[in-house]
PDB file of N, CA and C in Angstrom:
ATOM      1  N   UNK A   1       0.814  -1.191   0.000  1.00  0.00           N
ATOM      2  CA  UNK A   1       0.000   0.000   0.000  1.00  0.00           C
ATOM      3  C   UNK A   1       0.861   1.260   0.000  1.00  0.00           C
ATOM      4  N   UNK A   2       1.871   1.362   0.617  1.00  0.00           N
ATOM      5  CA  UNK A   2       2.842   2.407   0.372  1.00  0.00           C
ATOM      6  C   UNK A   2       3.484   2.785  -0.508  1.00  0.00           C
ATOM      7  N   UNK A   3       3.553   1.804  -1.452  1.00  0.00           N
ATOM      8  CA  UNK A   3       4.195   2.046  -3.418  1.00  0.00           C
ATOM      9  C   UNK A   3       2.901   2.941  -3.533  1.00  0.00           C
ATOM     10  N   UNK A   4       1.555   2.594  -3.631  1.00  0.00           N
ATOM     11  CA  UNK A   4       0.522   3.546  -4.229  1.00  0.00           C
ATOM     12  C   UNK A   4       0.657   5.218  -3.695  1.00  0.00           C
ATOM     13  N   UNK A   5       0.912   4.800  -2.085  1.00  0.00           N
ATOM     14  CA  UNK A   5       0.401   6.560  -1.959  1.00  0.00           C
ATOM     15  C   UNK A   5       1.914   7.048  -2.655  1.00  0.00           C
ATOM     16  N   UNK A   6       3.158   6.622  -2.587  1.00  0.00           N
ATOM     17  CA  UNK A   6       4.223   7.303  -2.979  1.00  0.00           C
ATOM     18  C   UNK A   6       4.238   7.267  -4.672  1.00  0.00           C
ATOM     19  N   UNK A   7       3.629   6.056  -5.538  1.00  0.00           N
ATOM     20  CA  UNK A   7       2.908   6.513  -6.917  1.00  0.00           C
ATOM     21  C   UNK A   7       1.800   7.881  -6.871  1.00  0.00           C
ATOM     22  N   UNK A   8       0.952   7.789  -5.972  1.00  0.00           N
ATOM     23  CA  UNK A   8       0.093   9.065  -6.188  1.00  0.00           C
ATOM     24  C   UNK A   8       0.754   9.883  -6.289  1.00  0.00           C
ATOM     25  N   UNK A   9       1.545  10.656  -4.545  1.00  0.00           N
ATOM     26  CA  UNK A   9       2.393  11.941  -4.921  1.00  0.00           C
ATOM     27  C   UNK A   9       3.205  12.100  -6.042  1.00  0.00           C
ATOM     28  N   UNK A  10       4.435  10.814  -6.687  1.00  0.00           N
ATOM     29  CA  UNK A  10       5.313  10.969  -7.778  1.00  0.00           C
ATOM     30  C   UNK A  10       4.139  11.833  -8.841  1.00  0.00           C
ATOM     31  N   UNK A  11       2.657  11.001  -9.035  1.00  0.00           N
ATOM     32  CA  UNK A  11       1.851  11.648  -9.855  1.00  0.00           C
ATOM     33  C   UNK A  11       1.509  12.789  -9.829  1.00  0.00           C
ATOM     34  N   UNK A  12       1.188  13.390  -8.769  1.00  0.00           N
ATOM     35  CA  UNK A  12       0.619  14.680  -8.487  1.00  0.00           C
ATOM     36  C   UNK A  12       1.767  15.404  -8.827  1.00  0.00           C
ATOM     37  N   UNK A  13       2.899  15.492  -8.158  1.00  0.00           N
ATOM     38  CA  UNK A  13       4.370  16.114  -8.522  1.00  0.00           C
ATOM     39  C   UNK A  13       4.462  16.236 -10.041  1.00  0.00           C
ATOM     40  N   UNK A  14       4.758  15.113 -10.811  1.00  0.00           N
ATOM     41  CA  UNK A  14       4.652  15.330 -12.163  1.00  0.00           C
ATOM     42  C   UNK A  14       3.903  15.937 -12.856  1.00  0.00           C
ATOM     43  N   UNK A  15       2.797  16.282 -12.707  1.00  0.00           N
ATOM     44  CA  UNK A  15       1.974  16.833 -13.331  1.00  0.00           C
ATOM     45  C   UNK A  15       1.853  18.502 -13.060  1.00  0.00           C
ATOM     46  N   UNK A  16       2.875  18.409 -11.971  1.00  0.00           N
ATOM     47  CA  UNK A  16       2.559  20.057 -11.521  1.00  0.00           C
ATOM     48  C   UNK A  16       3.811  20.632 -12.355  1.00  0.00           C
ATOM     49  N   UNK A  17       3.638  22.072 -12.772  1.00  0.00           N
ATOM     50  CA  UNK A  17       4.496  22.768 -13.437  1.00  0.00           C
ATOM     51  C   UNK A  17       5.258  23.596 -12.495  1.00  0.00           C
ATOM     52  N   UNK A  18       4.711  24.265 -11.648  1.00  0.00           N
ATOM     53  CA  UNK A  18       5.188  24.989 -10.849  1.00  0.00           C
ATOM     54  C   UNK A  18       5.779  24.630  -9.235  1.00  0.00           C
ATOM     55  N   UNK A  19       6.049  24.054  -8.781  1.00  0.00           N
ATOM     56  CA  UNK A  19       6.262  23.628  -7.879  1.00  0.00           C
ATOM     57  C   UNK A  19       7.203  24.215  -6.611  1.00  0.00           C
ATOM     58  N   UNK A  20       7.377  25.793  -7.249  1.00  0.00           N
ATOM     59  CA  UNK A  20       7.718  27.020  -5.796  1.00  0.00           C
ATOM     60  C   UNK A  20       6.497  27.763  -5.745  1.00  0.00           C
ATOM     61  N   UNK A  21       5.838  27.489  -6.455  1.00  0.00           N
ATOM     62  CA  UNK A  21       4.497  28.479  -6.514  1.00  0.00           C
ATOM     63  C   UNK A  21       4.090  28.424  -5.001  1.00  0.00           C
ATOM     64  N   UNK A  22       3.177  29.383  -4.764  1.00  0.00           N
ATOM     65  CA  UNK A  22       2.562  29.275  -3.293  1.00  0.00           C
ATOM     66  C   UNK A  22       1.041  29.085  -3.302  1.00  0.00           C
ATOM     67  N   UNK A  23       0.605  29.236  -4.972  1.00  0.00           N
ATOM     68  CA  UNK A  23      -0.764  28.801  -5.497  1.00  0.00           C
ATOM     69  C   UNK A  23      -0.552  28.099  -6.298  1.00  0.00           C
ATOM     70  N   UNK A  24      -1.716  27.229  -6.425  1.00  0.00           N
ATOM     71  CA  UNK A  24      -1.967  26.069  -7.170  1.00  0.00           C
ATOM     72  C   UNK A  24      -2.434  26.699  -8.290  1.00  0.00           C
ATOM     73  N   UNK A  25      -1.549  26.318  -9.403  1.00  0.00           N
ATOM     74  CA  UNK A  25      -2.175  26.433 -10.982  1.00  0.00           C
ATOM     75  C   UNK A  25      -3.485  25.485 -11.805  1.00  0.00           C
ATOM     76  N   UNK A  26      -4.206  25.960 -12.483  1.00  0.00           N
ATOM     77  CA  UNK A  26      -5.478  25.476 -12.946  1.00  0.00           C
ATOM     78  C   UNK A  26      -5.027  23.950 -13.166  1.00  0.00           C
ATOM     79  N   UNK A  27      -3.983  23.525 -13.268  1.00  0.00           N
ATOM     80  CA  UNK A  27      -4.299  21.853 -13.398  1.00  0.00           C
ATOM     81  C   UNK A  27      -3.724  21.250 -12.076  1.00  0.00           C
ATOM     82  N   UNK A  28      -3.060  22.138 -11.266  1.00  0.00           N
ATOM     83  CA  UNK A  28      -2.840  21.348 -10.043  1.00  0.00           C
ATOM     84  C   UNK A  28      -4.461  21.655  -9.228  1.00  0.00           C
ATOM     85  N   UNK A  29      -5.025  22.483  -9.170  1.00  0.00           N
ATOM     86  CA  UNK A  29      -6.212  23.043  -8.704  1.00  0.00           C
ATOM     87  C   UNK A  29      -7.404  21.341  -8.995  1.00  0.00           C
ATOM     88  N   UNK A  30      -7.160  21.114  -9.851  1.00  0.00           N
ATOM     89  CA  UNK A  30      -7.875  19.997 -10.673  1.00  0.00           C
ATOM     90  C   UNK A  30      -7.671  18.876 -10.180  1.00  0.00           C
ATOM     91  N   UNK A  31      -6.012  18.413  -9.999  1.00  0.00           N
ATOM     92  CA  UNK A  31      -5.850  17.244  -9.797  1.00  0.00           C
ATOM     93  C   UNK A  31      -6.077  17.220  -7.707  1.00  0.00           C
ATOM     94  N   UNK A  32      -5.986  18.094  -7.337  1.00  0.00           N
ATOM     95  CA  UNK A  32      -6.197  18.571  -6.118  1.00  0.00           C
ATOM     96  C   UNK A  32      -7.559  18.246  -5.866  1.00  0.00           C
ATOM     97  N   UNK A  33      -8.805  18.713  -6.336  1.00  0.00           N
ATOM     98  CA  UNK A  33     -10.090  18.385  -6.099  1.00  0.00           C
ATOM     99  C   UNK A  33     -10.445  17.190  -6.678  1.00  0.00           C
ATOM    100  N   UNK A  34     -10.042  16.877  -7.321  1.00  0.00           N
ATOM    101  CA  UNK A  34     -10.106  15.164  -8.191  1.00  0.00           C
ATOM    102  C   UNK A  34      -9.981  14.784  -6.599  1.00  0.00           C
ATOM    103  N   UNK A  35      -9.173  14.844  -5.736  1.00  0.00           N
ATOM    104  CA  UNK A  35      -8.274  14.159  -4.457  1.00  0.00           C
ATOM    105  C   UNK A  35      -9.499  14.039  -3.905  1.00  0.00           C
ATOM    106  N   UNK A  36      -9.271  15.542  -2.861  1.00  0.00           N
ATOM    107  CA  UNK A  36     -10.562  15.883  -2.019  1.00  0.00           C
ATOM    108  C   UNK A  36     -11.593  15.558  -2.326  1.00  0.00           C
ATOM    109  N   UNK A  37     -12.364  14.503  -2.250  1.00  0.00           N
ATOM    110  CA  UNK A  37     -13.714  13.829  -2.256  1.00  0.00           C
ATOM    111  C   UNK A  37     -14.928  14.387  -1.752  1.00  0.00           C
ATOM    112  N   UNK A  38     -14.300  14.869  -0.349  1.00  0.00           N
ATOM    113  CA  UNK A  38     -15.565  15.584   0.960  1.00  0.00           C
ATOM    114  C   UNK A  38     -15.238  17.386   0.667  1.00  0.00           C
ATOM    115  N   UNK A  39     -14.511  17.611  -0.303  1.00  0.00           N
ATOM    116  CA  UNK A  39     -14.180  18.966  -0.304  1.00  0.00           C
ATOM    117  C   UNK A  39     -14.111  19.565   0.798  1.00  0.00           C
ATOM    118  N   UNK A  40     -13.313  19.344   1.586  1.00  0.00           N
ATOM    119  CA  UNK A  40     -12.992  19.938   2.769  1.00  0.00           C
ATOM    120  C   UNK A  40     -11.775  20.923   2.589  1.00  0.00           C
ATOM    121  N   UNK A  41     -11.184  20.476   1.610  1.00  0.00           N
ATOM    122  CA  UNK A  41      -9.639  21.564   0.921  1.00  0.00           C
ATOM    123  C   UNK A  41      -8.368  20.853   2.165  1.00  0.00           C
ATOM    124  N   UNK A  42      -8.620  19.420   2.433  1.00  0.00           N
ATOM    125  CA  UNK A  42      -7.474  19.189   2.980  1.00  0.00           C
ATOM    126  C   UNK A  42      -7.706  17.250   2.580  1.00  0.00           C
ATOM    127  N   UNK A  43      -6.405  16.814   1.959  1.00  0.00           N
ATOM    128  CA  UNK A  43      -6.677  15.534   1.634  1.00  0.00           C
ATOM    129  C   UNK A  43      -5.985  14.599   2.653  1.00  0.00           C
ATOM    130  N   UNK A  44      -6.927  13.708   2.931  1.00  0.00           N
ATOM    131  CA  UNK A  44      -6.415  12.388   3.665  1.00  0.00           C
ATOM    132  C   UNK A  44      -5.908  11.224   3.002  1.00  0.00           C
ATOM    133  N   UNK A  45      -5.323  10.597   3.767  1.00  0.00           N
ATOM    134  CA  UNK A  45      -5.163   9.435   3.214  1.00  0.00           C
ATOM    135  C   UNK A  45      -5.833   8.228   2.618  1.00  0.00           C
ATOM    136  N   UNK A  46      -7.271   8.065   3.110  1.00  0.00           N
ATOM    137  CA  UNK A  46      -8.567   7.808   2.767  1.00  0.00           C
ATOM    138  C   UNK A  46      -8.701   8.017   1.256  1.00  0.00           C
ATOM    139  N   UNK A  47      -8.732   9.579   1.087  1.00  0.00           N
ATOM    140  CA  UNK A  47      -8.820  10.352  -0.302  1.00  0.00           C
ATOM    141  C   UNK A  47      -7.866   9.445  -1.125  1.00  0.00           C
ATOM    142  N   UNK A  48      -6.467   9.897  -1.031  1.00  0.00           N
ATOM    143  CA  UNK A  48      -5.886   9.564  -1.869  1.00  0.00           C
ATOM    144  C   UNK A  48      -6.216   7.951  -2.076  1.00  0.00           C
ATOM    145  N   UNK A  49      -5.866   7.108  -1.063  1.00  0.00           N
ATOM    146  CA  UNK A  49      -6.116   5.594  -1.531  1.00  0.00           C
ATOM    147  C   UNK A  49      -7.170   5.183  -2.705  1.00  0.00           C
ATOM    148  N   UNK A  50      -8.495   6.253  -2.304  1.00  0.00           N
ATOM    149  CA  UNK A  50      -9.974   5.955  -3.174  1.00  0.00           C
ATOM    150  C   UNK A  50      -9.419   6.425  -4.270  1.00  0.00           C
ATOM    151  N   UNK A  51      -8.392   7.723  -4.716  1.00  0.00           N
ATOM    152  CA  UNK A  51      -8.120   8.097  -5.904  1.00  0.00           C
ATOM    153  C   UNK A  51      -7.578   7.042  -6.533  1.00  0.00           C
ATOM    154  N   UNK A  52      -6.492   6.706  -5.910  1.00  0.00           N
ATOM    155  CA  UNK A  52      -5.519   5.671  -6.810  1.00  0.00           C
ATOM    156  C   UNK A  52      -6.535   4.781  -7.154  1.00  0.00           C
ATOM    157  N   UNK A  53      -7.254   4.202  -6.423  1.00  0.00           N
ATOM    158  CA  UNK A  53      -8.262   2.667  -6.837  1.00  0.00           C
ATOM    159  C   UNK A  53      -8.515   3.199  -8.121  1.00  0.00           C
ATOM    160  N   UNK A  54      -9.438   4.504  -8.042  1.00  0.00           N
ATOM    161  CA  UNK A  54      -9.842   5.040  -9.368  1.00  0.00           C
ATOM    162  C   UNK A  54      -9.158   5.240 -10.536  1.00  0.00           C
ATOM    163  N   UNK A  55      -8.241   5.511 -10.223  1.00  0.00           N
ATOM    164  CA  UNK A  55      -6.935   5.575 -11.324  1.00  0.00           C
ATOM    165  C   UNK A  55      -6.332   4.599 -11.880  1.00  0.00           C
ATOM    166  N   UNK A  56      -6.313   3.775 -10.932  1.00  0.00           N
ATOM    167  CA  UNK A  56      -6.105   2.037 -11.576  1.00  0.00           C
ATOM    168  C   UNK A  56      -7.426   1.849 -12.603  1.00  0.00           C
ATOM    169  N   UNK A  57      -8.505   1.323 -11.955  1.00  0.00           N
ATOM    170  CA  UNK A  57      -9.355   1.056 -12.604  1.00  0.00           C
ATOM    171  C   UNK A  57      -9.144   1.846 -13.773  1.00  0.00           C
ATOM    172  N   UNK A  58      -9.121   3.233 -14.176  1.00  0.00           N
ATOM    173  CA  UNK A  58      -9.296   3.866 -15.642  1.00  0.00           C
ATOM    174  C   UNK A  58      -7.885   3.363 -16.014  1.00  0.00           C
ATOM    175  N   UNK A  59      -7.227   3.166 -15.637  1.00  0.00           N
ATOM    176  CA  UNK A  59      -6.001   3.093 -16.613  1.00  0.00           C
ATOM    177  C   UNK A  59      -5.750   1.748 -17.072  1.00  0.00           C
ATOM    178  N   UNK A  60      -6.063   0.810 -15.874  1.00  0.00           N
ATOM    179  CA  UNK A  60      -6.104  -0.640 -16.201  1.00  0.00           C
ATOM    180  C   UNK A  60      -7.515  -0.914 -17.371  1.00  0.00           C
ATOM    181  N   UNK A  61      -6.946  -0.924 -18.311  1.00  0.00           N
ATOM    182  CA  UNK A  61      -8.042  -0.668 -19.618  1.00  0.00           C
ATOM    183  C   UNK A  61      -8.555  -2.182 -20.166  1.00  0.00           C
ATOM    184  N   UNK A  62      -7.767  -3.157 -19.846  1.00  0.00           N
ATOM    185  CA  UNK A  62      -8.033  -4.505 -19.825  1.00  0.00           C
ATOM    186  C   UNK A  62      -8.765  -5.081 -18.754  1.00  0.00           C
ATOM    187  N   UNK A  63      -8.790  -4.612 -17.008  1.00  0.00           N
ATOM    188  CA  UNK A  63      -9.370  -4.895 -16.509  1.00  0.00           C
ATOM    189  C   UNK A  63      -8.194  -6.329 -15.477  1.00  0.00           C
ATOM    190  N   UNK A  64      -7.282  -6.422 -16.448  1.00  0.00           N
ATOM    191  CA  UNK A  64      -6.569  -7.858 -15.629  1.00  0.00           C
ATOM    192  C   UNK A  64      -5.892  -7.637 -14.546  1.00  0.00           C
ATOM    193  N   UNK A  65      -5.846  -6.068 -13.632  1.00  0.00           N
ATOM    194  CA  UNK A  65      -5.273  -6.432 -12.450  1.00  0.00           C
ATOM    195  C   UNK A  65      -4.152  -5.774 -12.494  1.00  0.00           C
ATOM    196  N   UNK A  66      -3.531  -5.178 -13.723  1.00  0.00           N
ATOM    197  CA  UNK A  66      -2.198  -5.042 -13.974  1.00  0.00           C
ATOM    198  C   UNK A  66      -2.111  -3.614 -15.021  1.00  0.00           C
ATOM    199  N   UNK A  67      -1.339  -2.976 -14.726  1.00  0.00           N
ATOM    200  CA  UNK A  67      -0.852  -1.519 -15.908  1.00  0.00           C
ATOM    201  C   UNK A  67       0.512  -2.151 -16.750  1.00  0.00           C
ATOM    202  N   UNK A  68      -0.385  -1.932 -17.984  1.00  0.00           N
ATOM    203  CA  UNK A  68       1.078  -2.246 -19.090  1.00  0.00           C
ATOM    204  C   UNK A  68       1.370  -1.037 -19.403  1.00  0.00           C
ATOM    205  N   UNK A  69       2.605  -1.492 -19.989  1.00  0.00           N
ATOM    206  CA  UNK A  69       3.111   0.021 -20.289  1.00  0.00           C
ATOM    207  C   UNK A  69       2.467   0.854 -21.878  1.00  0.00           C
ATOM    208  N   UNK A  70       1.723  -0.135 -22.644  1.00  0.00           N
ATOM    209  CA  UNK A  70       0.893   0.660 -23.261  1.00  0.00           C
ATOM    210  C   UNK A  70      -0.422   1.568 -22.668  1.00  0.00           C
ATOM    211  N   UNK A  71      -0.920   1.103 -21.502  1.00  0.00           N
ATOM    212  CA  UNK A  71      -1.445   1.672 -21.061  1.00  0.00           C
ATOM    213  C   UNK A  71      -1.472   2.813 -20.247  1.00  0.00           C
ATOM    214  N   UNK A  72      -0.557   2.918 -19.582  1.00  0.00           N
ATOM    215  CA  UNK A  72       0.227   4.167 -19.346  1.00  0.00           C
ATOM    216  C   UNK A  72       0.429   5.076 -20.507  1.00  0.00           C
ATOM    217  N   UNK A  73       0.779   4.618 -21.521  1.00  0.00           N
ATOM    218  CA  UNK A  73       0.820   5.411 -22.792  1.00  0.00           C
ATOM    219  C   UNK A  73      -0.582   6.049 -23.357  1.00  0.00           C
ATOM    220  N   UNK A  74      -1.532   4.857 -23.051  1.00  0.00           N
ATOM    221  CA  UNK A  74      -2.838   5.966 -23.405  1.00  0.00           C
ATOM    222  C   UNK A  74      -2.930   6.762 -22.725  1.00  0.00           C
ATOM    223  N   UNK A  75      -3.086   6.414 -21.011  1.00  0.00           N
ATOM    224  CA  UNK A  75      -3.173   7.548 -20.137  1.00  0.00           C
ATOM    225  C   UNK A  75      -2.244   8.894 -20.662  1.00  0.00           C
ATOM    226  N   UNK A  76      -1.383   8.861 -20.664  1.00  0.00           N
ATOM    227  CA  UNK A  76      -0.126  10.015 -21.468  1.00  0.00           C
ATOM    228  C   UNK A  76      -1.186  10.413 -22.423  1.00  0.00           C
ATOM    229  N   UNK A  77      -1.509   9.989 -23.310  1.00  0.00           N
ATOM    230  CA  UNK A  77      -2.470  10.883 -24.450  1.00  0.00           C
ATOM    231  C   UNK A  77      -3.643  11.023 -24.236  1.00  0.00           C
ATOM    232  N   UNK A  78      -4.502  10.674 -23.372  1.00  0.00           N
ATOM    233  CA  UNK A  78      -5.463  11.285 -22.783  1.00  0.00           C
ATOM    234  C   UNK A  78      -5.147  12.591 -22.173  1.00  0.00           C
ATOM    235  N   UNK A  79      -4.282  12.691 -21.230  1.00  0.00           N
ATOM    236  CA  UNK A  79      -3.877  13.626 -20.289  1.00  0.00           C
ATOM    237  C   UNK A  79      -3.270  15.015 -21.306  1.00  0.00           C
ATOM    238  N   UNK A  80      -2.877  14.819 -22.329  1.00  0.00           N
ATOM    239  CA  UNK A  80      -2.202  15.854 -23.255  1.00  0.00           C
ATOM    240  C   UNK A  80      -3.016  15.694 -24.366  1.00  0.00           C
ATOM    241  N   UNK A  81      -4.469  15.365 -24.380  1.00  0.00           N
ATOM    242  CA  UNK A  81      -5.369  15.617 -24.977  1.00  0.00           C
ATOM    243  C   UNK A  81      -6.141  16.712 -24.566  1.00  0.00           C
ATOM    244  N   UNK A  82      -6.209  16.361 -22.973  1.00  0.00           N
ATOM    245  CA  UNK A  82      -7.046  17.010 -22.102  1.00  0.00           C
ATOM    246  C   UNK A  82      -6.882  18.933 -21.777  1.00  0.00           C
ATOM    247  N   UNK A  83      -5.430  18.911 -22.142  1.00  0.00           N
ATOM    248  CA  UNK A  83      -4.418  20.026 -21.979  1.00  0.00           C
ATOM    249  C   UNK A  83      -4.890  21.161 -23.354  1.00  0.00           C
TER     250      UNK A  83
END
């Protein structure tokens, strides 16, 4: 369980552009409330775990349990579709 939450943050990190900022930019703002579930503006660990499940599930596109690395690759072009 500790590979996931330290996959989440690597994720969240990557995706952020700014990262001395002292505000969150429109896609960290995003991936931030994606988190926060109860919108409370502070994420638990709860949060994140339910995210990752979710994130598996969409990315695991076969369903078998497992992320290939093509699939990661769609995710990549979804995400810079989305942009």
């Amino acid at each position: 369980m500790v590979w996931i939450i330290k996959l989440s943050f690597l994720f969240f990190l990557f995706f952020t552009k700014n990262l001395f900022s002292n505000d969150l930019n429109k896609d960290e703002e995003i991936y931030f409330n994606f988190i926060d579930f109860n919108n409370d503006n502070q994420i638990s660990l709860i949060e994140i775990e339910k995210s990752i499940s979710i994130l598996f599930q969409i990315v695991d596109l076969n369903q078998d349990g497992f992320i290939s690395k093509s699939e990661i690759n769609e995710l990549k072009n979804i995400v810079d579709s989305l942009r």
